[in-house]
N, C-alpha and C. Protein backbone atom coordinates (compact mmCIF):
# COMPACT_ATOMS: atom_id res chain seq x y z
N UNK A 1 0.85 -1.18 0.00
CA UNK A 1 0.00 0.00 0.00
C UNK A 1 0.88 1.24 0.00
N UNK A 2 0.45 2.43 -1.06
CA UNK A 2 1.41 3.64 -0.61
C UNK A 2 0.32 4.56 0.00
N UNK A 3 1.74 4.80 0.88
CA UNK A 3 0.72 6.01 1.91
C UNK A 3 1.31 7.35 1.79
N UNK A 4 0.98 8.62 1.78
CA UNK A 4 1.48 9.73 1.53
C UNK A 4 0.99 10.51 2.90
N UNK A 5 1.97 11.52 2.94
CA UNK A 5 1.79 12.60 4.40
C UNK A 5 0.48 13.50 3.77
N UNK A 6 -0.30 13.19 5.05
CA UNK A 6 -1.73 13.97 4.65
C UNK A 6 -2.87 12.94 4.30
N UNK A 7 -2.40 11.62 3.91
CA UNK A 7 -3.47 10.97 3.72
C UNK A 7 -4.49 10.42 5.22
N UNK A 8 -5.11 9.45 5.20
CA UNK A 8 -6.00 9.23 6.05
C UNK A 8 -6.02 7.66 6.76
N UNK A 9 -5.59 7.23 7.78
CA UNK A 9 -5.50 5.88 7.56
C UNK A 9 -6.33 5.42 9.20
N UNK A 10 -6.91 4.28 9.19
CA UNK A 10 -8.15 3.83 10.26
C UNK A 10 -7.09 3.06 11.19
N UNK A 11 -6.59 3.28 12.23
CA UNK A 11 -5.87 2.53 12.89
C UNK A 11 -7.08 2.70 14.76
N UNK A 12 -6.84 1.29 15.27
CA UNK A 12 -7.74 1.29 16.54
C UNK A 12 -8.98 1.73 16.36
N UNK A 13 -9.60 1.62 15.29
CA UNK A 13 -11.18 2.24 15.13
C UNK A 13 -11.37 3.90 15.14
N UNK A 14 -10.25 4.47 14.46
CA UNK A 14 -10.37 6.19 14.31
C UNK A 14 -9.36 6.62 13.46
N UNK A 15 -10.06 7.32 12.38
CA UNK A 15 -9.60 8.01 11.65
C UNK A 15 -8.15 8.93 11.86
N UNK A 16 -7.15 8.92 11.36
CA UNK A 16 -6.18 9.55 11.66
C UNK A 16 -5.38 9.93 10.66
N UNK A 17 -4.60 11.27 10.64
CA UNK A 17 -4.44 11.73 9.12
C UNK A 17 -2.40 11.29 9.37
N UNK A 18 -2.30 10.86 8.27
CA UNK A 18 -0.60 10.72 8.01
C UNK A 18 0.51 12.06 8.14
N UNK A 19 1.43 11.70 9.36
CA UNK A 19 1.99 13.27 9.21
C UNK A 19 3.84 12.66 8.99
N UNK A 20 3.71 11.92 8.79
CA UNK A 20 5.48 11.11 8.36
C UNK A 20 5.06 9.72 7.65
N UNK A 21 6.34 9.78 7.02
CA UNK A 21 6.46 8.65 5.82
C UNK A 21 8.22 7.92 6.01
N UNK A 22 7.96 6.59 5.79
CA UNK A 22 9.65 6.56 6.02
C UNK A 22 9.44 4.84 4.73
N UNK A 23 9.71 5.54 3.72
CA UNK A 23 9.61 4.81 2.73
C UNK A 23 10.67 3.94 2.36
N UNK A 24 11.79 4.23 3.24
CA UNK A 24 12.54 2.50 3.19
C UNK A 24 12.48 1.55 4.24
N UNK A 25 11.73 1.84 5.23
CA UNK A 25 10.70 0.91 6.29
C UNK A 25 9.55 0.10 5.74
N UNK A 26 8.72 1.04 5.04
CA UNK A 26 7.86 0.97 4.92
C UNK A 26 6.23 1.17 5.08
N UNK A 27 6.85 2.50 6.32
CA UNK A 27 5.63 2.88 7.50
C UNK A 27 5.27 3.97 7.44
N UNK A 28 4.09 4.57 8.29
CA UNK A 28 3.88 5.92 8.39
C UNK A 28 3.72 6.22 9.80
N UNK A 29 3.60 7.17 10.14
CA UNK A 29 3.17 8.08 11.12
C UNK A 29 2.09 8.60 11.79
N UNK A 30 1.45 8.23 12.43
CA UNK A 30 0.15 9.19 12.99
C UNK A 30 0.65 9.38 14.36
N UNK A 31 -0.44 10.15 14.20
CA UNK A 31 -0.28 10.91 16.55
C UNK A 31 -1.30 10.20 17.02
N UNK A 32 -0.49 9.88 18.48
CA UNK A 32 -1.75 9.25 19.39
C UNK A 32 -1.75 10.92 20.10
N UNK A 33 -2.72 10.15 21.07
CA UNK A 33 -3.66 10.80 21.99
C UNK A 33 -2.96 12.17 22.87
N UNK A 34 -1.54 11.48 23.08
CA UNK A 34 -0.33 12.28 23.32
C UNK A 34 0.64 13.31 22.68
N UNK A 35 0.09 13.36 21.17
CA UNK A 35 0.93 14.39 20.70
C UNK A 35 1.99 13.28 20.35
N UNK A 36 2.70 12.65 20.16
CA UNK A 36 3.82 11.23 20.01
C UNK A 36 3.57 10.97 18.44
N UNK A 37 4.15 10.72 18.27
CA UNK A 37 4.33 10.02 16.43
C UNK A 37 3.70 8.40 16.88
N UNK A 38 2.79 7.56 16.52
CA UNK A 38 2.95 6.09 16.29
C UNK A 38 3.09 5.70 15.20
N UNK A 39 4.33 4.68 15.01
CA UNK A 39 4.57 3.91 13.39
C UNK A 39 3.91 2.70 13.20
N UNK A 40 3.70 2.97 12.03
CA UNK A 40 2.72 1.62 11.72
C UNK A 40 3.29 1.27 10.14
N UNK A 41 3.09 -0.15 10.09
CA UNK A 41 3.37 -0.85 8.39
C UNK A 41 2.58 -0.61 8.19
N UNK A 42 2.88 -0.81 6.50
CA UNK A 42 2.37 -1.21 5.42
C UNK A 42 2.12 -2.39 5.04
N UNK A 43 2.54 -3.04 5.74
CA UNK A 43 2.55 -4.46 5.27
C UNK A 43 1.47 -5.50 5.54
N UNK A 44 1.50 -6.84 4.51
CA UNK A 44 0.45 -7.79 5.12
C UNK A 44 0.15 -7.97 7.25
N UNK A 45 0.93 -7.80 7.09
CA UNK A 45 0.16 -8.49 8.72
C UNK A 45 0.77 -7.42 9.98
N UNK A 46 0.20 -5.86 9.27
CA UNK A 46 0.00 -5.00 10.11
C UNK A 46 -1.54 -4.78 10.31
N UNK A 47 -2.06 -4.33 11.16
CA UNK A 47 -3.55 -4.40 11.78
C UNK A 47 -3.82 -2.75 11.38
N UNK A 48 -4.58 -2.21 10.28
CA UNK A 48 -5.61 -1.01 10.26
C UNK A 48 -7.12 -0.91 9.22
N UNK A 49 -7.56 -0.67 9.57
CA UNK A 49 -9.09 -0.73 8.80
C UNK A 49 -9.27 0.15 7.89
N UNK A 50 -8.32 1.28 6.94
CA UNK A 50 -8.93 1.54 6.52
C UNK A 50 -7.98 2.36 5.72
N UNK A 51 -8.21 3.13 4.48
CA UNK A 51 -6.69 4.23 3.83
C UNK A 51 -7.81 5.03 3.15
N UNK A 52 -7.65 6.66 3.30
CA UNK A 52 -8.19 7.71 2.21
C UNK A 52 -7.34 8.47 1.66
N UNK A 53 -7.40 9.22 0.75
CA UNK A 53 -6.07 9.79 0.13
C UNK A 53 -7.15 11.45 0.60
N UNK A 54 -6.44 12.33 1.37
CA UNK A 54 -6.68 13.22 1.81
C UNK A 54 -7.92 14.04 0.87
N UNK A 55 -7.88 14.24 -0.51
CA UNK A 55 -8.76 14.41 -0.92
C UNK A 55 -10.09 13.87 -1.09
N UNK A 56 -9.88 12.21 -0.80
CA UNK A 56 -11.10 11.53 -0.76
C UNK A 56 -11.50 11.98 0.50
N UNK A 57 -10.86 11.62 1.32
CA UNK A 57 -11.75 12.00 2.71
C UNK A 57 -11.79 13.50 3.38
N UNK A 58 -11.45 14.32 2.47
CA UNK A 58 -11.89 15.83 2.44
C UNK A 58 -13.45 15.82 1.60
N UNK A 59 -13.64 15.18 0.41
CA UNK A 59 -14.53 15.10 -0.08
C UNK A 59 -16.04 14.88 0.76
N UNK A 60 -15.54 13.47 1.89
CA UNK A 60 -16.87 12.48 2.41
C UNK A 60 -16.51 13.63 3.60
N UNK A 61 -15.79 14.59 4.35
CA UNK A 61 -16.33 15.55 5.12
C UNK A 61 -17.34 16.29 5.04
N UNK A 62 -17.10 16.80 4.00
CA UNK A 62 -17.94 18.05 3.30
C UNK A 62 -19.32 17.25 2.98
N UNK A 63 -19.37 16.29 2.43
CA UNK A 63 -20.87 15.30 1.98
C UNK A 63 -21.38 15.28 3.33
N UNK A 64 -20.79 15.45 4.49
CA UNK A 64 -21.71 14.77 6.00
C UNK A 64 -21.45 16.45 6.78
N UNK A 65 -21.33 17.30 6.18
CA UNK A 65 -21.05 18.33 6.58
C UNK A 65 -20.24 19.04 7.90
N UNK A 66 -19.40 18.61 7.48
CA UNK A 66 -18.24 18.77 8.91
C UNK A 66 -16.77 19.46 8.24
């Protein structure tokens, strides 16, 4: 899967937007609850529910009006 900074990815049941990329890992970046970077794969048998590419899920904001 490619993931880009800014995109959207479902990790623990919540939406969270990509703010680092480390593309010879293979992982990205989101913030927990703490302000903290958490890394996560790309790979088969990493655990997340879900990927938007920032424009898609800018799009389904605006459709539910938020």
């Amino acid at each position: 899967m490619i993931v880009y900074v800014g995109d959207w990815v479902k990790v623990s049941g919540k939406w969270k937007q990509v703010v680092d990329v480390d593309l010879e890992d293979e992982a990205f970046a989101v913030l927990d609850a703490d302000g903290q970077m958490s890394w996560w794969g790309t790979g088969p048998f990493d655990v997340y529910g879900g990927h938007e590419s920032d424009i898609s899920m800018q799009a389904k904001l605006k459709e539910y009006g938020l």
